[in-house]
N, C-alpha and C. Protein backbone atom coordinates (compact mmCIF):
# COMPACT_ATOMS: atom_id res chain seq x y z
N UNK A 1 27.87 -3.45 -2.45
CA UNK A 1 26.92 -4.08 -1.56
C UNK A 1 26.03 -5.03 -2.38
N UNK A 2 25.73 -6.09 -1.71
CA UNK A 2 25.08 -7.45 -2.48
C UNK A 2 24.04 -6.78 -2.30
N UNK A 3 22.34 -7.73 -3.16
CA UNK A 3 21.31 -7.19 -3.02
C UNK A 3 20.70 -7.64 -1.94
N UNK A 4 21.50 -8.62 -1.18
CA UNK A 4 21.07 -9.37 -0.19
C UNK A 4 21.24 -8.26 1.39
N UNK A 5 22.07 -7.78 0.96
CA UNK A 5 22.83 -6.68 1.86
C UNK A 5 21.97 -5.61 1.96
N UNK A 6 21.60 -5.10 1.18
CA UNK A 6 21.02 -3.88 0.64
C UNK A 6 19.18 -3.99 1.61
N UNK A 7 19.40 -5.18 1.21
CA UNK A 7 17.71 -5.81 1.88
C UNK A 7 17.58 -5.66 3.04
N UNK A 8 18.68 -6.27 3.80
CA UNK A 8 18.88 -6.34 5.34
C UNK A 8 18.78 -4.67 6.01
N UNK A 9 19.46 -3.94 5.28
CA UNK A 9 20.01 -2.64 5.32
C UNK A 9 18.51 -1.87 5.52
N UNK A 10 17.50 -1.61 4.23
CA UNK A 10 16.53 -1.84 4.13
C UNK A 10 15.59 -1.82 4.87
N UNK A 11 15.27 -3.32 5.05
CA UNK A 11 14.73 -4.15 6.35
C UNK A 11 14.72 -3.51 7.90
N UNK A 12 15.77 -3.40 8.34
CA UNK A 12 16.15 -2.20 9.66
C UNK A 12 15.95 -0.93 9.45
N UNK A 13 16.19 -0.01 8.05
CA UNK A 13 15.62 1.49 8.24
C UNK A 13 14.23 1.11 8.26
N UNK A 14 13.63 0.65 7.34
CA UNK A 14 11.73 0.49 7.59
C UNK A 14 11.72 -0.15 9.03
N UNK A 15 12.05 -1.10 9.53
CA UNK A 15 11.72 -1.33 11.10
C UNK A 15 11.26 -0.45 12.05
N UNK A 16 12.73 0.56 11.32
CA UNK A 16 13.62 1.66 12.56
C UNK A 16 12.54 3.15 12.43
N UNK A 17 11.91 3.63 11.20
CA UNK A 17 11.27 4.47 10.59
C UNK A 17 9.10 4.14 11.04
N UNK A 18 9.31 2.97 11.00
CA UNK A 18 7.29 2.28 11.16
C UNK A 18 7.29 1.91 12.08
N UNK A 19 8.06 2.17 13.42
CA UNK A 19 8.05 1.10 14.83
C UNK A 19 6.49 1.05 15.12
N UNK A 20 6.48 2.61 15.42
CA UNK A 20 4.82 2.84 15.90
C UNK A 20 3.67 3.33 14.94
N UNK A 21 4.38 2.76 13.87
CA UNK A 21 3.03 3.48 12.65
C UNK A 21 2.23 2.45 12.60
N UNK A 22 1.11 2.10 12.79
CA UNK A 22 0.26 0.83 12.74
C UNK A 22 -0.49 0.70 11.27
N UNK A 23 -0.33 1.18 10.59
CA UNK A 23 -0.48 1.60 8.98
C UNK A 23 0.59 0.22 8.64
N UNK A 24 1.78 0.33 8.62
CA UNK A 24 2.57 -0.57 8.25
C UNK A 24 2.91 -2.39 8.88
N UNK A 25 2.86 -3.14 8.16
CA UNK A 25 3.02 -4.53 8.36
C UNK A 25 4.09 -4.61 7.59
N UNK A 26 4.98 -5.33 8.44
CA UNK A 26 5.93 -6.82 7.61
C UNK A 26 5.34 -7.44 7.65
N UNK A 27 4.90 -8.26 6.50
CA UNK A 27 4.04 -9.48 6.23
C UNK A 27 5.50 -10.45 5.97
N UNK A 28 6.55 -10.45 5.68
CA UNK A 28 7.53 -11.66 5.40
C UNK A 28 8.56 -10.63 5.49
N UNK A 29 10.08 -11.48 5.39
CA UNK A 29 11.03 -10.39 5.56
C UNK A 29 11.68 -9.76 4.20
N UNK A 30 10.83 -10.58 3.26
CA UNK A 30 10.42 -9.60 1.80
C UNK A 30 9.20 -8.73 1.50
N UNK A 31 8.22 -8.91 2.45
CA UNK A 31 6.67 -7.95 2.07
C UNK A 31 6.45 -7.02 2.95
N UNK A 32 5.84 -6.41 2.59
CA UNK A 32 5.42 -5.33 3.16
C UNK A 32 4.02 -4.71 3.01
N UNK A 33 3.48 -4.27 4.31
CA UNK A 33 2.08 -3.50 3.18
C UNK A 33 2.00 -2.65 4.29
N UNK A 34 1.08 -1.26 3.54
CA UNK A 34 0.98 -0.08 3.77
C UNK A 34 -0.45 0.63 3.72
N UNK A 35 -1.03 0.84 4.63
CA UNK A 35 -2.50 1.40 4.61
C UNK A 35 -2.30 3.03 4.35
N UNK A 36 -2.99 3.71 3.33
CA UNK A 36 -2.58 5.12 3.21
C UNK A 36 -4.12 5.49 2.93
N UNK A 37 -4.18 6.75 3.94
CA UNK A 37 -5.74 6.79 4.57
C UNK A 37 -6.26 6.79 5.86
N UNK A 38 -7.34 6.83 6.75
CA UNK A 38 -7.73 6.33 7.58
C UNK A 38 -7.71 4.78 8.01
N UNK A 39 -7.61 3.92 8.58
CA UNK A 39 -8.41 2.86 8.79
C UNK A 39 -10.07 2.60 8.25
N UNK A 40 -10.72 2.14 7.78
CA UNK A 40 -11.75 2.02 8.05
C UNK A 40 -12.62 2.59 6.90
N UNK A 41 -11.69 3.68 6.86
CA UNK A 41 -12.40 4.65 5.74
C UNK A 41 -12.29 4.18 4.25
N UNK A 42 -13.66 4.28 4.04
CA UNK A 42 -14.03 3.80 2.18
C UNK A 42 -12.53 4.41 1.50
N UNK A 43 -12.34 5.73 1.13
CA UNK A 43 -11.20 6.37 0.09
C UNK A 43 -9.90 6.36 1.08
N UNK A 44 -9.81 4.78 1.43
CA UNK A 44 -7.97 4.53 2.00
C UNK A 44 -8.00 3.17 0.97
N UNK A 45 -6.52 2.85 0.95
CA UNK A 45 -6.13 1.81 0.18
C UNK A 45 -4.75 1.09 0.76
N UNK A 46 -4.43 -0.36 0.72
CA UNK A 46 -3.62 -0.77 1.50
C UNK A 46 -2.64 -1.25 0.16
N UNK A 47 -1.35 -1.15 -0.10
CA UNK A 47 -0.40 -1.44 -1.07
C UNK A 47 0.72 -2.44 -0.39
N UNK A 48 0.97 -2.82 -1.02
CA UNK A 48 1.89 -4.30 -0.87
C UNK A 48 2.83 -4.28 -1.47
N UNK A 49 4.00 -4.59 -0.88
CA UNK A 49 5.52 -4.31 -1.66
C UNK A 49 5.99 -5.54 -1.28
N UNK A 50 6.48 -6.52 -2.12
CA UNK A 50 7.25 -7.48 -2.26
C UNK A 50 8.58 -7.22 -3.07
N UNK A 51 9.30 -7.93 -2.63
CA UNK A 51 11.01 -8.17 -2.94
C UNK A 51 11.48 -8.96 -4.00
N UNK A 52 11.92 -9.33 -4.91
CA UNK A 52 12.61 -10.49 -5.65
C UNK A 52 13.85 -10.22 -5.02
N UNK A 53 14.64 -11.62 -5.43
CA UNK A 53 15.94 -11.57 -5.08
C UNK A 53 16.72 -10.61 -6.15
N UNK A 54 16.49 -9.95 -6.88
CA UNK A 54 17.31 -9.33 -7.40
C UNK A 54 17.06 -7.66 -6.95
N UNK A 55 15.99 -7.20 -6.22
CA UNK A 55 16.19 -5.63 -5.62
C UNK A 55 16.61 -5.40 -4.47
N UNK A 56 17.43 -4.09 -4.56
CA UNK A 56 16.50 -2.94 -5.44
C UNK A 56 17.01 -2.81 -6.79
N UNK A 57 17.83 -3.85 -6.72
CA UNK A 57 18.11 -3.64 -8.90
C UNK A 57 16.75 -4.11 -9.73
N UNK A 58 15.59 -4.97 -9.02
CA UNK A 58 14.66 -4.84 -10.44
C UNK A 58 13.17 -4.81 -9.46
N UNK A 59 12.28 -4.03 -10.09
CA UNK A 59 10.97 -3.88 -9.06
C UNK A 59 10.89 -4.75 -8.30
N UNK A 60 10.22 -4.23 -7.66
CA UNK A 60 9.45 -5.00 -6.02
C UNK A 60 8.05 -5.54 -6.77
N UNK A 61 7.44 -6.44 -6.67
CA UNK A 61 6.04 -6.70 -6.88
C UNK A 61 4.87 -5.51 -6.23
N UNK A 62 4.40 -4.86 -6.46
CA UNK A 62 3.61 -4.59 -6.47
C UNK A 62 1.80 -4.60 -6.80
N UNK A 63 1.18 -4.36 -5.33
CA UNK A 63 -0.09 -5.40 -5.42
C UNK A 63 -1.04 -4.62 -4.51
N UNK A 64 -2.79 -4.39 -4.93
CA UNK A 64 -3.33 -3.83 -4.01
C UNK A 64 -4.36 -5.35 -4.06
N UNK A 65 -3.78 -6.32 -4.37
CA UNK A 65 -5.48 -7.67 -3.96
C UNK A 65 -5.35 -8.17 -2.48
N UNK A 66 -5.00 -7.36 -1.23
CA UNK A 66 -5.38 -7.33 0.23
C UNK A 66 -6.91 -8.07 0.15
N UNK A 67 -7.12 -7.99 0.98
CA UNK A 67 -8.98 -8.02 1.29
C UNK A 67 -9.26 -6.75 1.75
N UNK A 68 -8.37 -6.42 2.00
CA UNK A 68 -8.18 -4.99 2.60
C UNK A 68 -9.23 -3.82 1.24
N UNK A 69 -8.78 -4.37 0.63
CA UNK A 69 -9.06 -3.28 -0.89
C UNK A 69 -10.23 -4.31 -1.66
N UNK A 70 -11.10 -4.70 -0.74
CA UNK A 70 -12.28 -5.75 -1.47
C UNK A 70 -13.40 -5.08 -2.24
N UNK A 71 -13.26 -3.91 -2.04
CA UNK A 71 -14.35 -2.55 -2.56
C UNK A 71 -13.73 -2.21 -3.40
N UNK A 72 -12.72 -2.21 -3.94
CA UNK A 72 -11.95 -1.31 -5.04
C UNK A 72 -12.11 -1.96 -6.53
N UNK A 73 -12.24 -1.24 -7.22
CA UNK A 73 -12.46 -1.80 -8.44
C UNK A 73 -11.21 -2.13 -9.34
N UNK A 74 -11.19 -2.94 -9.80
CA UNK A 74 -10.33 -3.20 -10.77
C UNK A 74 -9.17 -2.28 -11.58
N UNK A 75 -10.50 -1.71 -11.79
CA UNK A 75 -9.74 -0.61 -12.90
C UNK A 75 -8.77 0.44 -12.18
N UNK A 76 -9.58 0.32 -10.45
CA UNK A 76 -9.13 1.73 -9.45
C UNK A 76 -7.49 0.84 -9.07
N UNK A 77 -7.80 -0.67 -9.00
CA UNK A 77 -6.49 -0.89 -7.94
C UNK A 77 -5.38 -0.75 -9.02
N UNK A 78 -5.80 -1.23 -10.33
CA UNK A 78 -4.51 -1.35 -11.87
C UNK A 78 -4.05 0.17 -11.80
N UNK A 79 -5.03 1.04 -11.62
CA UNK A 79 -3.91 2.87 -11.95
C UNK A 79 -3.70 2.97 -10.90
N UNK A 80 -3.60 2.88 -9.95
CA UNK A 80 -2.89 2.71 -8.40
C UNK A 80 -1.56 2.38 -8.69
N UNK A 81 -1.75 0.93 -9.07
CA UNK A 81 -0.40 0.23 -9.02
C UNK A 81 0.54 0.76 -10.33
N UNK A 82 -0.02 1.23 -11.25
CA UNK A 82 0.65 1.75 -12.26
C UNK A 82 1.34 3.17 -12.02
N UNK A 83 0.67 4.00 -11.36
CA UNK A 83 1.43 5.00 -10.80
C UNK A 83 2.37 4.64 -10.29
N UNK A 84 2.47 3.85 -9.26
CA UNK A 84 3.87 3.43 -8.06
C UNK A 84 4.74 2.52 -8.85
N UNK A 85 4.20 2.11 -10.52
CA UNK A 85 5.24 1.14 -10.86
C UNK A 85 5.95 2.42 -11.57
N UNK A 86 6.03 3.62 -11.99
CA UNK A 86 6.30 4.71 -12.46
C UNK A 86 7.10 5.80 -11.82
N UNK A 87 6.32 5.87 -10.65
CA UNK A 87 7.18 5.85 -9.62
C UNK A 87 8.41 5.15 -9.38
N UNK A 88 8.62 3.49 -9.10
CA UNK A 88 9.69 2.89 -8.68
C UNK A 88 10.59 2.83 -9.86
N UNK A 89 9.66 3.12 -11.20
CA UNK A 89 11.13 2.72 -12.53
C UNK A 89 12.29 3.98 -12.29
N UNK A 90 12.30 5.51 -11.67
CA UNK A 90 12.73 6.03 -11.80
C UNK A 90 13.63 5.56 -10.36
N UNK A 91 13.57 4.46 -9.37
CA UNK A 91 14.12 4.53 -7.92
C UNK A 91 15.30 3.49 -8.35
N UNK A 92 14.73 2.59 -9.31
CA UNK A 92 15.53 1.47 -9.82
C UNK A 92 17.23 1.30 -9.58
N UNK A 93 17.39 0.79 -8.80
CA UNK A 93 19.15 0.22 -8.36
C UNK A 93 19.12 0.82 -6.84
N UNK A 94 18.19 1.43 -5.96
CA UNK A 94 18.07 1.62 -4.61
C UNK A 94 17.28 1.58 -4.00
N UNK A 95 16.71 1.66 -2.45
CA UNK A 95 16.44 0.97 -1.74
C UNK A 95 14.94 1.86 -1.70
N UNK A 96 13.41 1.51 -2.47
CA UNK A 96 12.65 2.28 -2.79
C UNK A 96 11.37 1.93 -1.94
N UNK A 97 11.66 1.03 -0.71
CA UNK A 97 9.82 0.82 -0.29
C UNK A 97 9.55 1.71 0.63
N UNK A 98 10.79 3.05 1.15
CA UNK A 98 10.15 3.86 2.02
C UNK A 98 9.55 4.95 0.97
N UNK A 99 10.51 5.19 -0.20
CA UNK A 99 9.90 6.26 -1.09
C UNK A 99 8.49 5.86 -1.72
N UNK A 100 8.37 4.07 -2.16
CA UNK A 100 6.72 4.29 -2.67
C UNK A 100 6.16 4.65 -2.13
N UNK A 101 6.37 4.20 -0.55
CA UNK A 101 5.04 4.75 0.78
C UNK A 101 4.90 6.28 0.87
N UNK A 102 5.85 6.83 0.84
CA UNK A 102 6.13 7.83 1.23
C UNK A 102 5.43 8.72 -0.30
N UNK A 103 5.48 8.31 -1.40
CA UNK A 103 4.73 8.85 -2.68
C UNK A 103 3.40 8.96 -3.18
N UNK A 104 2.97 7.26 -2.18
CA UNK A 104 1.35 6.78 -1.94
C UNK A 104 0.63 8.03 -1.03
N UNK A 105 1.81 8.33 0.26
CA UNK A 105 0.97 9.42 0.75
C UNK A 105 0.89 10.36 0.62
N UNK A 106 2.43 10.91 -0.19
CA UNK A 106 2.47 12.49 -0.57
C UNK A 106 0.98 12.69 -2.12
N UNK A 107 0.75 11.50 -2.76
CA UNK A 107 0.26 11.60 -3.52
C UNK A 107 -1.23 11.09 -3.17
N UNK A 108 -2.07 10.65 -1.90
CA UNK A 108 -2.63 10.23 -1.81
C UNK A 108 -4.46 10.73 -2.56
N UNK A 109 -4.09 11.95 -2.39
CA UNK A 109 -5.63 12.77 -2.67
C UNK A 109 -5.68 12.35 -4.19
N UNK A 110 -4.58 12.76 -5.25
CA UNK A 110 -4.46 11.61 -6.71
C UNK A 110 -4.53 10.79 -7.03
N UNK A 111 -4.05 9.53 -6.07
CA UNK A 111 -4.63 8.48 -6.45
C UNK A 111 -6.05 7.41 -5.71
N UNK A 112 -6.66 9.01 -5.22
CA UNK A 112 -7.62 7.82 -4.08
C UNK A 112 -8.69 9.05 -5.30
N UNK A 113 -8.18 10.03 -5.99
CA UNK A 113 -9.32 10.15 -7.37
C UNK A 113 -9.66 9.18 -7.97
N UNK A 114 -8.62 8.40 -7.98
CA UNK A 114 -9.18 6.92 -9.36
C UNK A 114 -10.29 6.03 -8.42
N UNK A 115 -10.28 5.86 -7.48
CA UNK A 115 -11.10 5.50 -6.72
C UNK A 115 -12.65 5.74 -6.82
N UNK A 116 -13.99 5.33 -7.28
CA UNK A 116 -14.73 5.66 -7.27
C UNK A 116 -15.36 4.97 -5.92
N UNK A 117 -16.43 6.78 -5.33
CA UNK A 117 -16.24 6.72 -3.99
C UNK A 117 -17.55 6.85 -3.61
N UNK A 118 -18.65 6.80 -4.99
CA UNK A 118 -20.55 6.45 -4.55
C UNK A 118 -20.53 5.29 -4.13
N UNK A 119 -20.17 4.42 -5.07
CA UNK A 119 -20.60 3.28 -4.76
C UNK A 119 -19.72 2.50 -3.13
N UNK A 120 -18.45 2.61 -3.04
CA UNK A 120 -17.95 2.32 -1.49
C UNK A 120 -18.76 3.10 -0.79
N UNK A 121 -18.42 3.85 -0.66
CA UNK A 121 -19.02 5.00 0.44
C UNK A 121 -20.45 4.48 0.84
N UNK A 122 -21.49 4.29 -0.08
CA UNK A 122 -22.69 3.86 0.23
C UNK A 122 -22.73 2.16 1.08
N UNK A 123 -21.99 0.95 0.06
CA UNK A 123 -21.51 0.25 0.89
C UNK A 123 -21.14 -0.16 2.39
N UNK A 124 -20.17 0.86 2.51
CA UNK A 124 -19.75 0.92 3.58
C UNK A 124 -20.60 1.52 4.60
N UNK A 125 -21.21 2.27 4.26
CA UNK A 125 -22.03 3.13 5.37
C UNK A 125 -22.94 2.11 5.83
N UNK A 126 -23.84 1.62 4.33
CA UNK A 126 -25.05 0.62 4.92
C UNK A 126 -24.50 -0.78 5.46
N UNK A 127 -22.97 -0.71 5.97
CA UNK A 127 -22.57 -2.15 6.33
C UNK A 127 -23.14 -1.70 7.59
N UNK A 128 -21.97 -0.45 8.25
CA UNK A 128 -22.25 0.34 9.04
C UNK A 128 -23.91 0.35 10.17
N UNK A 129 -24.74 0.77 8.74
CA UNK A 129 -25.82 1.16 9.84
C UNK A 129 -26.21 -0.26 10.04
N UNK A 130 -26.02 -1.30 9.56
CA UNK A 130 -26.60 -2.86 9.79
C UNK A 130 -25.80 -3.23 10.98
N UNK A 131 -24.86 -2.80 11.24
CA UNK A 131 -23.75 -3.35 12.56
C UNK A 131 -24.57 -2.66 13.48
N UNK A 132 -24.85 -1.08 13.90
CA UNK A 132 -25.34 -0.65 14.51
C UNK A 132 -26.94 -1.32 14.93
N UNK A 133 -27.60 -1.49 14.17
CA UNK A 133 -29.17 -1.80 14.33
C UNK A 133 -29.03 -3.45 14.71
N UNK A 134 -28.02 -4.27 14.39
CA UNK A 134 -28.23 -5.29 15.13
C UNK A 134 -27.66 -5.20 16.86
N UNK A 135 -27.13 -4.44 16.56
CA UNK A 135 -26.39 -3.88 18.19
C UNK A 135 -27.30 -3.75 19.63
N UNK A 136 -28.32 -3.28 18.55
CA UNK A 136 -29.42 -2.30 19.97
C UNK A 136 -30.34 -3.96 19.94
C-alpha cells in the first residue's frame, strides 16, 4: 500500500471513529487537531497532527501553537509535544493519529502536569468574572 493509500485509508477510519466527537477537527485533508480536556477549561490542550507526504513512514508534524493553547507556556507545550513525538517514534511505518489522540487522552492527567495551572486558572477565571460583570 502507497503512503498515499494508507492516508485515504486513514482519513475515513478518523472520519468514521470522530463523526460526533466535537473535540476533533479536520483542519485539511492532512491536519488534524484534537482538544483533550474540557472545552473551556484552563488544564485542556488542543494538539495538531499534520501529514508529510511520506507517512505513516516518517512523523506527522506535530504542534500545540493553536490559539487554542494561548495560555500555555512554552516550556508546557515543548514536553507535550515531546511526549507524543515518543510516542509516534515507536508507531513509525503505520497509521498513528488515532493512537496519538487516543495516548493524549489515556495519558492526559501526565501531561496536563507539565502544565502550570496558578497562573491559567487565575487568568481564566478573572477573564471569566469580567465577562460576567459586564453582562449585568
Amino acid at each position: 500500500m502507497t503512503n498515499e493509500e494508507a492516508q485515504e485509508e486513514e482519513r475515513e477510519v478518523l472520519a468514521s471513529i470522530y463523526e460526533s466527537d466535537d473535540s476533533f477537527t479536520q483542519l485539511s485533508p492532512t491536519s488534524f487537531a484534537y482538544r483533550v480536556g474540557e472545552k473551556g477549561h484552563p488544564q485542556s490542550f488542543m494538539i495538531e497532527v499534520e501529514w508529510g507526504g511520506g507517512y505513516p513512514d516518517e512523523m506527522p508534524r506535530l504542534s500545540l501553537n493553536s490559539f487554542y493553547n494561548k495560555n500555555m507556556s512554552e516550556k508546557s507545550k515543548k514536553a507535550i509535544v515531546e511526549a507524543l513525538k515518543k510516542e509516534a517514534e515507536v508507531l513509525l511505518g503505520s497509521p498513528m493519529t488515532y493512537s496519538l489522540i487516543q495516548y493524549a487522552q489515556d495519558n492526559a492527567q501526565d501531561l496536563l502536569a507539565l502544565m502550570p495551572s496558578d497562573k491559567v486558572v487565575e487568568g481564566e477565571e478573572g477573564e471569566r468574572e469580567e465577562k460576567r460583570g459586564r453582562g449585568r
